[in-house]
Protein backbone atom coordinates (compact mmCIF):
# COMPACT_ATOMS: atom_id res chain seq x y z
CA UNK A 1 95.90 31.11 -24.35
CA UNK A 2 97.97 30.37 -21.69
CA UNK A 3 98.62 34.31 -20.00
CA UNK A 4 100.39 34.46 -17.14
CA UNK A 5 98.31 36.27 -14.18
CA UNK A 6 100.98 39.92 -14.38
CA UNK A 7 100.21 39.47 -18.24
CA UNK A 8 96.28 38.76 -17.67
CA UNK A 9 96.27 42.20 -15.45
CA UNK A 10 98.40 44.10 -17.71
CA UNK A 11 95.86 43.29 -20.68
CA UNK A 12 93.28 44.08 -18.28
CA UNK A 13 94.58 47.08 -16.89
CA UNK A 14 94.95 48.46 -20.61
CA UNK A 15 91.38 47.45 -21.49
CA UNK A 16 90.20 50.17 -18.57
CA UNK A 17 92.74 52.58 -19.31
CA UNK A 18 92.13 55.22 -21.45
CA UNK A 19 94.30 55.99 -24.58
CA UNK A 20 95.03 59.55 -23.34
CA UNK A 21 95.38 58.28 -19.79
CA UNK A 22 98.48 55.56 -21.10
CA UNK A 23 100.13 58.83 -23.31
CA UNK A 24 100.07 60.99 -20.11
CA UNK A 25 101.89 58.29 -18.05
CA UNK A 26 104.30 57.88 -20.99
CA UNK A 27 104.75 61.30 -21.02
CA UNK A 28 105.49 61.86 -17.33
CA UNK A 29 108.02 59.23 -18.05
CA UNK A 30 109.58 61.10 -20.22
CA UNK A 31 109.86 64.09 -18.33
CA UNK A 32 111.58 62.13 -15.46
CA UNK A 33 113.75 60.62 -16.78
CA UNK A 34 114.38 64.10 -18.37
CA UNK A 35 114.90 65.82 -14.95
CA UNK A 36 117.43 62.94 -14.27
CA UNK A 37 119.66 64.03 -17.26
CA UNK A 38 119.24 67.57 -16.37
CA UNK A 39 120.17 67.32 -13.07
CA UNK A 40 123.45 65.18 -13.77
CA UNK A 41 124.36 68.00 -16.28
CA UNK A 42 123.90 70.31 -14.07
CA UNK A 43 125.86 68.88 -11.12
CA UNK A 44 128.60 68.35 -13.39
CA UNK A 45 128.92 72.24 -14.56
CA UNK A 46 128.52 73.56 -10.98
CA UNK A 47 131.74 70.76 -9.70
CA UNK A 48 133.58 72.07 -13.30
CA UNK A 49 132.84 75.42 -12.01
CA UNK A 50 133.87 74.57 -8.18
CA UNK A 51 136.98 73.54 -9.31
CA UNK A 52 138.21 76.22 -11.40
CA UNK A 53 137.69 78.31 -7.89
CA UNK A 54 139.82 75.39 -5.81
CA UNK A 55 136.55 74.33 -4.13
CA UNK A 56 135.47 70.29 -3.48
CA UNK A 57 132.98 69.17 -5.98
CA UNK A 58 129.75 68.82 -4.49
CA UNK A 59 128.86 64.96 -3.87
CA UNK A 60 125.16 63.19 -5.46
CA UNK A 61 122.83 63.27 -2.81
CA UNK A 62 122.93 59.57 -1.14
CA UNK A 63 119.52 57.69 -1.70
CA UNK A 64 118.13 57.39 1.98
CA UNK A 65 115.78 54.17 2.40
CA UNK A 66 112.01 54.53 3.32
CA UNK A 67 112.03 54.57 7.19
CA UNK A 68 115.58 55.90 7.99
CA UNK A 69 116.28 59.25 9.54
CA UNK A 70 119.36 60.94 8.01
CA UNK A 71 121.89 61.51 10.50
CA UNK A 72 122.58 65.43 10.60
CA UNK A 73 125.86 66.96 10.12
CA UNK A 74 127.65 69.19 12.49
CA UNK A 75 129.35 72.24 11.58
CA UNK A 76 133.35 72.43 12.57
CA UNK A 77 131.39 74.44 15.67
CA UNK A 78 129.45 72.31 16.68
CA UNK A 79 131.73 69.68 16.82
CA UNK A 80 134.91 71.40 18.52
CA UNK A 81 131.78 72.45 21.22
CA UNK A 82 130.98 68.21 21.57
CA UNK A 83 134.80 67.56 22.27
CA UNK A 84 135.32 70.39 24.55
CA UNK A 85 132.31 69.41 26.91
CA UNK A 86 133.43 65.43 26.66
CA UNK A 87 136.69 66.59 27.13
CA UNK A 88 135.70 68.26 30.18
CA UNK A 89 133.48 65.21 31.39
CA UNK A 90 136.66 63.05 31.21
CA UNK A 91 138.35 65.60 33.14
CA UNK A 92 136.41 65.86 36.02
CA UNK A 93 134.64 62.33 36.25
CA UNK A 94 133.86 63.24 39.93
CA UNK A 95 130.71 65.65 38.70
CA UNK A 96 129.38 62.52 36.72
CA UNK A 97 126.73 61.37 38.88
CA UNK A 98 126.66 63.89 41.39
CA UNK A 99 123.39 65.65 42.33
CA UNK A 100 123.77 69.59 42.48
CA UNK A 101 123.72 71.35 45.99
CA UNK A 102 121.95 73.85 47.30
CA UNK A 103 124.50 77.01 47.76
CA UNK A 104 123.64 77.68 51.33
């Protein structure tokens, strides 16, 4: 018997596992992959719904990688607030580096 070592653990990671232990994993699965289809169907009514009322479809939440900090989105707000104050910075470039003064 020439067993590869993933094949060697495998066998002995069955040996130590019980029966009912191997259905529940099976089972859980299942269930996700499950919760996947549900989730597509359901994404796909609320955008059929969405656009019956004119509105965008809502996008599929992108996958972030382990370790990465999802960049927050502004509101129109928020935004219009960000160019108004660089606008303003680019207006007055004098007030860039300059310390405040007392008001004597």
């Amino acid at each position: 018997m020439n067993w590869n070592m993933g094949q060697w653990l495998e066998c002995v990671r069955r040996a130590f596992t019980s029966c009912y232990v191997r259905l529940l994993e099976d089972e859980v699965t299942r269930e996700r992959a499950e919760i996947a289809r549900l989730r597509l169907e359901n994404r796909a009514l609320l955008n059929s719904l969405l656009g019956t009322a004119g509105v965008p479809p809502v996008e599929e939440p992108r996958a972030q990688p382990q370790g990465v900090v999802a960049v927050r989105r502004r509101s129109w707000p928020q935004i219009a607030a960000a160019r108004e104050s660089e606008a303003q910075r680019q207006a007055r470039p004098d007030l860039i580096g300059a310390r405040a003064k007392p008001i004597l």
